[in-house]
N, C-alpha and C. Protein backbone atom coordinates (compact mmCIF):
# COMPACT_ATOMS: atom_id res chain seq x y z
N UNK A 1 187.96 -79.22 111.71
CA UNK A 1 187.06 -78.11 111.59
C UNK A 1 186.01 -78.48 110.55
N UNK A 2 185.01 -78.60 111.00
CA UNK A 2 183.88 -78.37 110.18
C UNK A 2 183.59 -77.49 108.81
N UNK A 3 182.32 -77.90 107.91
CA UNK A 3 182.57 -76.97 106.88
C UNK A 3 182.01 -75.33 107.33
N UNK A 4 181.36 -75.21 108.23
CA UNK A 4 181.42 -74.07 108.53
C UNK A 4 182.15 -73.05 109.42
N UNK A 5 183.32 -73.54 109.90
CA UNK A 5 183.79 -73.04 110.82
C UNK A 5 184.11 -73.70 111.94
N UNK A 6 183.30 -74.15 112.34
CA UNK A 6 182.96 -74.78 114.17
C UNK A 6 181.69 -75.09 114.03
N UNK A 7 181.35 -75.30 115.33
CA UNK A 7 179.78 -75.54 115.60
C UNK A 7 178.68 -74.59 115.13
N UNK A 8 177.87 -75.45 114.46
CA UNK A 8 176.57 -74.93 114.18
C UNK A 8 175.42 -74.10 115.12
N UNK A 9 175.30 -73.29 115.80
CA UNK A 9 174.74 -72.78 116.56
C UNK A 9 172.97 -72.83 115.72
N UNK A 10 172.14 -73.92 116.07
CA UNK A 10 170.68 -73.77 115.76
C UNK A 10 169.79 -72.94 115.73
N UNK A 11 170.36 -72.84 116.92
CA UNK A 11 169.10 -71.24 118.07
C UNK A 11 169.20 -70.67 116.76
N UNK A 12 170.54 -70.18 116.66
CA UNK A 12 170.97 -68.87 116.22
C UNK A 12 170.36 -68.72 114.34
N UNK A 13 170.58 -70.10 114.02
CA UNK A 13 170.38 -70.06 112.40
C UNK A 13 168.41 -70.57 112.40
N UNK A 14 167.87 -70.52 113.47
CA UNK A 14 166.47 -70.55 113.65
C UNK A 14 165.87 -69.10 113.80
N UNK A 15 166.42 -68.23 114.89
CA UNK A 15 166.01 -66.62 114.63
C UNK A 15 166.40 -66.33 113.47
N UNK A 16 167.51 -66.52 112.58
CA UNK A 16 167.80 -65.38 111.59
C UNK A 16 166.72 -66.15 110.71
N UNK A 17 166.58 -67.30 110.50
CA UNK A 17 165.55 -67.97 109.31
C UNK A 17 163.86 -66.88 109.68
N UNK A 18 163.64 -67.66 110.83
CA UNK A 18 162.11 -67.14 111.29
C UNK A 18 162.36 -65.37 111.55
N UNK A 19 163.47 -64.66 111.46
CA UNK A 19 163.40 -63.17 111.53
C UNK A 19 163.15 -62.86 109.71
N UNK A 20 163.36 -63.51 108.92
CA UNK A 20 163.51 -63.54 107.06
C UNK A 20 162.34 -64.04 107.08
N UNK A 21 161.64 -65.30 107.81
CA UNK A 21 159.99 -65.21 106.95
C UNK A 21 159.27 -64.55 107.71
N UNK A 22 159.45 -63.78 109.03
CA UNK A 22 158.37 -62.63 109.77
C UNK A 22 158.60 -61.22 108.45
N UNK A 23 159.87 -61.31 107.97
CA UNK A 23 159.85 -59.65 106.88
C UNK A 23 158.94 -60.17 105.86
N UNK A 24 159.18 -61.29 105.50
CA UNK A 24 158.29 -61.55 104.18
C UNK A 24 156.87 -61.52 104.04
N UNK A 25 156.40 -61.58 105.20
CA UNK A 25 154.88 -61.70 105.83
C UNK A 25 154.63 -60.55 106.17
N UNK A 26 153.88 -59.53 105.39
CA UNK A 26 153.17 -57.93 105.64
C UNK A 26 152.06 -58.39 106.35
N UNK A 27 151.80 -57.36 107.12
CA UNK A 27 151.12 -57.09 107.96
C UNK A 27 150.02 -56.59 106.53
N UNK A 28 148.32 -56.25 107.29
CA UNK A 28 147.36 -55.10 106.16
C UNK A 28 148.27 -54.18 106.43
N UNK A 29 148.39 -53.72 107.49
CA UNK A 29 149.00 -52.27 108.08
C UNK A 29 150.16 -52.07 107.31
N UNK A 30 151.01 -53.11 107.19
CA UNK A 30 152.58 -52.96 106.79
C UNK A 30 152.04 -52.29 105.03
N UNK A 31 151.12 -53.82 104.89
CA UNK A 31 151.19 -53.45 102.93
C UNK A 31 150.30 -52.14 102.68
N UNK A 32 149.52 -51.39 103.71
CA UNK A 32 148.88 -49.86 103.09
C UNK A 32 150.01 -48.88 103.23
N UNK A 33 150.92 -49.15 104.47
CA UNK A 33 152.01 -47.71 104.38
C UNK A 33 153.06 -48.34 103.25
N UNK A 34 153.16 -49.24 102.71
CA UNK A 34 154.07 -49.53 101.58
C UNK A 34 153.55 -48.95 100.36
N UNK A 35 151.78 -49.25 100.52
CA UNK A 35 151.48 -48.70 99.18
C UNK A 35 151.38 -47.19 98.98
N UNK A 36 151.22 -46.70 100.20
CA UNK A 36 151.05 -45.15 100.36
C UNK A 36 152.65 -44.53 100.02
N UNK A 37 153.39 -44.80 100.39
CA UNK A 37 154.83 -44.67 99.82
C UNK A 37 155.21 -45.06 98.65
N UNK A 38 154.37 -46.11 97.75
CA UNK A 38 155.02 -46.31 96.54
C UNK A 38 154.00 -45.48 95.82
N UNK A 39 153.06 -45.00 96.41
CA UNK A 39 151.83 -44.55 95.04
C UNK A 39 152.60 -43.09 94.90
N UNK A 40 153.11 -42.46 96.58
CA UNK A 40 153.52 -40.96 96.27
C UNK A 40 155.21 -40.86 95.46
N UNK A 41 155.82 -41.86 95.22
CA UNK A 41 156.90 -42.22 94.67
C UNK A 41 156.14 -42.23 92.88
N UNK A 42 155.08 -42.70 92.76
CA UNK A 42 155.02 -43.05 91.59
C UNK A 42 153.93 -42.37 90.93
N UNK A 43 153.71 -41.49 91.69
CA UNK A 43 152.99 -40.00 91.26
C UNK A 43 154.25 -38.60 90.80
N UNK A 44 154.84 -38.74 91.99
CA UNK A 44 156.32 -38.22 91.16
C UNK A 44 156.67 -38.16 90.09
N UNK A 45 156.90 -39.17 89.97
CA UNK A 45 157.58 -39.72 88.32
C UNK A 45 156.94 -39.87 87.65
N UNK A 46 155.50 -40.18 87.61
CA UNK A 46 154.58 -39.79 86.90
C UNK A 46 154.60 -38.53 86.05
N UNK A 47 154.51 -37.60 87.37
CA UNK A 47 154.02 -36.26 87.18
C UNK A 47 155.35 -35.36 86.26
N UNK A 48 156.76 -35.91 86.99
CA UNK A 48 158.18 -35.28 86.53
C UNK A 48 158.35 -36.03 84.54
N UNK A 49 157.54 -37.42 84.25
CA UNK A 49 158.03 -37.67 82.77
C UNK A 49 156.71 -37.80 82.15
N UNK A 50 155.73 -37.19 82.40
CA UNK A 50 154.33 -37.21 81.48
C UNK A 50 154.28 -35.92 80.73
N UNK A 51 154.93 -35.12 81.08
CA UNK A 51 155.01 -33.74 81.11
C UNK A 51 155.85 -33.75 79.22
N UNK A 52 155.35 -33.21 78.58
CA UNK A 52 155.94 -33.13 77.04
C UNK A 52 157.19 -32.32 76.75
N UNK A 53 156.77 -31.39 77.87
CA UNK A 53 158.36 -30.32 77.91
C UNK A 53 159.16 -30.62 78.37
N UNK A 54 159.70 -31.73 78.83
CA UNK A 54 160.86 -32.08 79.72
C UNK A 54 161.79 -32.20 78.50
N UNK A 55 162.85 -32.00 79.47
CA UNK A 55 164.27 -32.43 78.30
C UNK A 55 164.54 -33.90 77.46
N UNK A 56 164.39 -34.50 78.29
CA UNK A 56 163.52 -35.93 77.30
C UNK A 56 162.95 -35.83 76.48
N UNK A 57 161.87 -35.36 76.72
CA UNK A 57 160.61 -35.37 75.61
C UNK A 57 161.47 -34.57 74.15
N UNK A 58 161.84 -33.36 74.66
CA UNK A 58 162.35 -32.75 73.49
C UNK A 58 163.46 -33.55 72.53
N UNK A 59 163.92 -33.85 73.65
CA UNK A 59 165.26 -34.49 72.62
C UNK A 59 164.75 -35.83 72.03
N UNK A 60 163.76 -36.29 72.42
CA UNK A 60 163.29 -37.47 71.45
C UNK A 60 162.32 -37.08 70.25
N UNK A 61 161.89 -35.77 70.47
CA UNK A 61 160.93 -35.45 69.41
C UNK A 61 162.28 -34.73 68.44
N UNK A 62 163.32 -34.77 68.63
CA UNK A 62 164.67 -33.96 67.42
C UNK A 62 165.00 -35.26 67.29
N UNK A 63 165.06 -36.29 68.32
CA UNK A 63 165.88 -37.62 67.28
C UNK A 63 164.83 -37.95 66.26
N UNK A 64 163.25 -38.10 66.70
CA UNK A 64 162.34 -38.19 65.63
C UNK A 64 162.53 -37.24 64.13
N UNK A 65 162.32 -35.96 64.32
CA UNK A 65 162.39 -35.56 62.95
C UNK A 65 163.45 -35.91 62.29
N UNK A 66 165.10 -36.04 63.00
CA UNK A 66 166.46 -36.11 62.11
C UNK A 66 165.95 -37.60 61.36
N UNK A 67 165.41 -38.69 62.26
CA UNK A 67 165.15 -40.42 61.24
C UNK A 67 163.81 -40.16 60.64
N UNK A 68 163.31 -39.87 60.43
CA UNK A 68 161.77 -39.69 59.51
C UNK A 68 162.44 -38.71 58.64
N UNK A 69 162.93 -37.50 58.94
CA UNK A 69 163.39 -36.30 57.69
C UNK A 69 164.56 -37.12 56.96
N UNK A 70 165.46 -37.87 57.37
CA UNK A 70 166.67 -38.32 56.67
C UNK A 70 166.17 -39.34 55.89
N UNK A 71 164.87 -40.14 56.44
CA UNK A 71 164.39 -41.43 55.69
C UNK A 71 163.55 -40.66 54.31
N UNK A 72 162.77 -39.81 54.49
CA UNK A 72 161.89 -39.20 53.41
C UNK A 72 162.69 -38.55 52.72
N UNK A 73 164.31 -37.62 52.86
CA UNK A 73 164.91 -37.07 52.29
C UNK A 73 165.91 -38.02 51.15
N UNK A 74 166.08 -39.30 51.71
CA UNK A 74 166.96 -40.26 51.08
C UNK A 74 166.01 -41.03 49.92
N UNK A 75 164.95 -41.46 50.57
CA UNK A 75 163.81 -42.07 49.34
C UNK A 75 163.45 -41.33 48.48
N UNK A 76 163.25 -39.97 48.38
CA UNK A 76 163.08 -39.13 47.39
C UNK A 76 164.39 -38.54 46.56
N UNK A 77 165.66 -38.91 47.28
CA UNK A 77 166.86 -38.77 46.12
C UNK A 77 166.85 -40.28 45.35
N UNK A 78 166.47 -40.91 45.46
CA UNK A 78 166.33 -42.54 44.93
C UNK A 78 165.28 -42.39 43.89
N UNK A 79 164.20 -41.67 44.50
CA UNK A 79 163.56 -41.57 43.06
C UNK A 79 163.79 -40.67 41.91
N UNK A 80 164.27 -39.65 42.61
CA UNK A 80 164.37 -38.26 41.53
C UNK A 80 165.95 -38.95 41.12
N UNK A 81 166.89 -39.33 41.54
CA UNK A 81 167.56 -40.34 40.56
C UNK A 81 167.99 -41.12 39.79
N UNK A 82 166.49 -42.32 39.92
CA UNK A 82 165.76 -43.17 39.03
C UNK A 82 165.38 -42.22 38.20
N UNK A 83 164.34 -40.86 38.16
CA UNK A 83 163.88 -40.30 36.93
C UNK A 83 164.75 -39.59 36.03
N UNK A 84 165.75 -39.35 36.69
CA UNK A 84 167.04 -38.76 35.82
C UNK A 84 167.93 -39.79 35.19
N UNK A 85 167.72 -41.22 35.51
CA UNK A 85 168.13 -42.26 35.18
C UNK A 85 169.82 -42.09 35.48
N UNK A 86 170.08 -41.79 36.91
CA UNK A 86 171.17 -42.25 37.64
C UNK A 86 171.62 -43.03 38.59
N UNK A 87 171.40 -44.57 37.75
CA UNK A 87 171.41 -45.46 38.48
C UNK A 87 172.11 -45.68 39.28
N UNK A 88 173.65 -45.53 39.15
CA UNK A 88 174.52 -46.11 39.94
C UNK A 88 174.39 -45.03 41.44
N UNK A 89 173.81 -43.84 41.51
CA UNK A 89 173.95 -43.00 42.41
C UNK A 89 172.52 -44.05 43.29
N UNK A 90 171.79 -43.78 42.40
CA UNK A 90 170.18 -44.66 43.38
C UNK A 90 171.03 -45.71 43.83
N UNK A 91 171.51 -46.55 43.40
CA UNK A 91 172.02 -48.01 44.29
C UNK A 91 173.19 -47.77 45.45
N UNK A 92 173.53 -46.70 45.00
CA UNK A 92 174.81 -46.29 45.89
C UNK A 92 173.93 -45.98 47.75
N UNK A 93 172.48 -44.71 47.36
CA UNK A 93 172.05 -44.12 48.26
C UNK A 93 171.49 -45.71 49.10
N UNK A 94 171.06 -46.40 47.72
CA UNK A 94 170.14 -47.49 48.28
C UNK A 94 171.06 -48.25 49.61
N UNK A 95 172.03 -48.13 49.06
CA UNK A 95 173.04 -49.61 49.72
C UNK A 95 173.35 -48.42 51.28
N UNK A 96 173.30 -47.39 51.05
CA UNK A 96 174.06 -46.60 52.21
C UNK A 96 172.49 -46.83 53.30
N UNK A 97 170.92 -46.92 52.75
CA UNK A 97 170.06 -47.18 53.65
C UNK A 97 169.70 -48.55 54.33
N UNK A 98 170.12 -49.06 53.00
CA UNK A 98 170.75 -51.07 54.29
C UNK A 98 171.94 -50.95 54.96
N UNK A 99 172.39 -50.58 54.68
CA UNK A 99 173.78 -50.67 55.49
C UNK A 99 173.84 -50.18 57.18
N UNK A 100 172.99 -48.40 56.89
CA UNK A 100 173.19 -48.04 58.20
C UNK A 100 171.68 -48.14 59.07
N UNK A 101 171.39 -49.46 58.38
CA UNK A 101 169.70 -49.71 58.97
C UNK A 101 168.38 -48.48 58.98
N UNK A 102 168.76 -47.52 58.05
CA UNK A 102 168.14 -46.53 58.29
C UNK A 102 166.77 -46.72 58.40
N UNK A 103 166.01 -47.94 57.48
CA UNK A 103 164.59 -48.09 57.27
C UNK A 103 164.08 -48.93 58.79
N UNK A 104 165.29 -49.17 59.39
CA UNK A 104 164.98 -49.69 60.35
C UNK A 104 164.63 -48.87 61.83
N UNK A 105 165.68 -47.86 61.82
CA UNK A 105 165.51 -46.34 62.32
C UNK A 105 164.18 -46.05 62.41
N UNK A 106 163.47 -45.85 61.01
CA UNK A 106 162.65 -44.98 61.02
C UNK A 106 160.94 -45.84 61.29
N UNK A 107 161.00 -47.58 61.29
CA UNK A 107 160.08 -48.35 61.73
C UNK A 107 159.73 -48.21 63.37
N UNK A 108 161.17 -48.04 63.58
CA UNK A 108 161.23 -47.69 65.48
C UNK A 108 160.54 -46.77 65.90
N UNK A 109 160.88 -45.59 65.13
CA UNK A 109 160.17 -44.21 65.56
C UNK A 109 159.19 -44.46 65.44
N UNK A 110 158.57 -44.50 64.54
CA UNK A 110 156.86 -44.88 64.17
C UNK A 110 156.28 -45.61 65.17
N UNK A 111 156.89 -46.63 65.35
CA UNK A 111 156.38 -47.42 66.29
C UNK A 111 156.88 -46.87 68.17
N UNK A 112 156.96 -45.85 67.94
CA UNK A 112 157.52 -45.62 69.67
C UNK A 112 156.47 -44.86 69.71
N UNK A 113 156.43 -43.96 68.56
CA UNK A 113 155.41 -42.14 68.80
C UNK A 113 153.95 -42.65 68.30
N UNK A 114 153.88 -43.89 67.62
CA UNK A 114 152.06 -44.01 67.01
C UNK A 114 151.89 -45.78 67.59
N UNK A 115 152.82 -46.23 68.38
CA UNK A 115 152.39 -47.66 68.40
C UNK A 115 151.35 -47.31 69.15
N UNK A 116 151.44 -46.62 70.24
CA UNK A 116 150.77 -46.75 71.99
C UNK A 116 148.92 -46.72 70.84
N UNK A 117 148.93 -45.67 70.28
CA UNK A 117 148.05 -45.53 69.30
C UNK A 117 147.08 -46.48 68.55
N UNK A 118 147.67 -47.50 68.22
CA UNK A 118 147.39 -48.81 67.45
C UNK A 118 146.74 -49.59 68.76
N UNK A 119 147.68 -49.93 69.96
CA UNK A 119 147.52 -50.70 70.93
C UNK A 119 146.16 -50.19 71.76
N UNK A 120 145.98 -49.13 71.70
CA UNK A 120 144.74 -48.60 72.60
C UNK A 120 143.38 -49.20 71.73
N UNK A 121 143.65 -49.17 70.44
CA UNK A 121 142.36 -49.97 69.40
C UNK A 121 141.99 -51.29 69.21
N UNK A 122 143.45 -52.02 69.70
CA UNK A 122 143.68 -53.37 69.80
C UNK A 122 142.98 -53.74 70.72
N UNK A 123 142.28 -55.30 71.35
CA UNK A 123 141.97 -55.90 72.29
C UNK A 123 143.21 -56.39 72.70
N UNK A 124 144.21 -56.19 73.43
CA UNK A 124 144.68 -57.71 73.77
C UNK A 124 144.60 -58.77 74.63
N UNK A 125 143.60 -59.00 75.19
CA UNK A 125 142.64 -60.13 75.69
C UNK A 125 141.62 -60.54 75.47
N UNK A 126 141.26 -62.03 75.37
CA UNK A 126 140.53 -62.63 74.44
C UNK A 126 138.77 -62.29 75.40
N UNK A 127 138.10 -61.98 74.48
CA UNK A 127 136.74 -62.23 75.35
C UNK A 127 136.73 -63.75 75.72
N UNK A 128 135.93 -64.24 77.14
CA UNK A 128 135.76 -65.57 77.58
C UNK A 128 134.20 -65.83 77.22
């Protein structure tokens, strides 16, 4: 027995080849009703996550305030601790904001809710 079984049937492994590069080959016709189906697919979803009120949106604007309020609430016990000259508490808070990456937390946010912001001012392609 052969490694495939039995006999190789040609015909047969010639239609299924040439039936796989006729799909791969759009028609104009084929690629406008593809695009007309992906544009109303992607007007959808457009339309369902652009929207600010969605449950998404909200719950990312509460994860925002809890890492920006916990980051501004922790840096200001670090200082008003330093001015009371309680060091070991400042190094304590300090070590608890490396530890649970908090400054790192709060670079993310910034950069999720004001990057798009920065990037619209940016070029990023070179004039030729």
């Amino acid at each position: 027995m052969g490694l495939f079984g039995g006999k190789l049937n040609l015909g047969k492994v010639f239609d299924t080849v040439s039936s796989g590069v006729d799909k791969l080959a759009f028609t104009k016709e084929e690629k406008s009703e593809l695009n007309m189906k992906l544009s109303d697919k992607v007007a959808d979803f457009v339309h369902s996550t652009l929207s600010e009120n969605t449950e998404r949106s909200k719950a990312r604007r509460v994860i925002a305030y809890v890492v920006v309020g916990n980051f501004f609430a922790l840096m200001w016990a670090v200082i008003l601790l330093h001015i009371f000259e309680m060091q070991e508490a400042a190094e304590f808070i300090t070590g608890v904001v490396s530890d649970w990456k908090i400054a790192t937390a709060f670079i993310m946010v910034l950069g999720f809710f004001f990057g798009s912001y920065l990037l619209r001012g940016t070029k990023l392609k070179k004039d030729k």
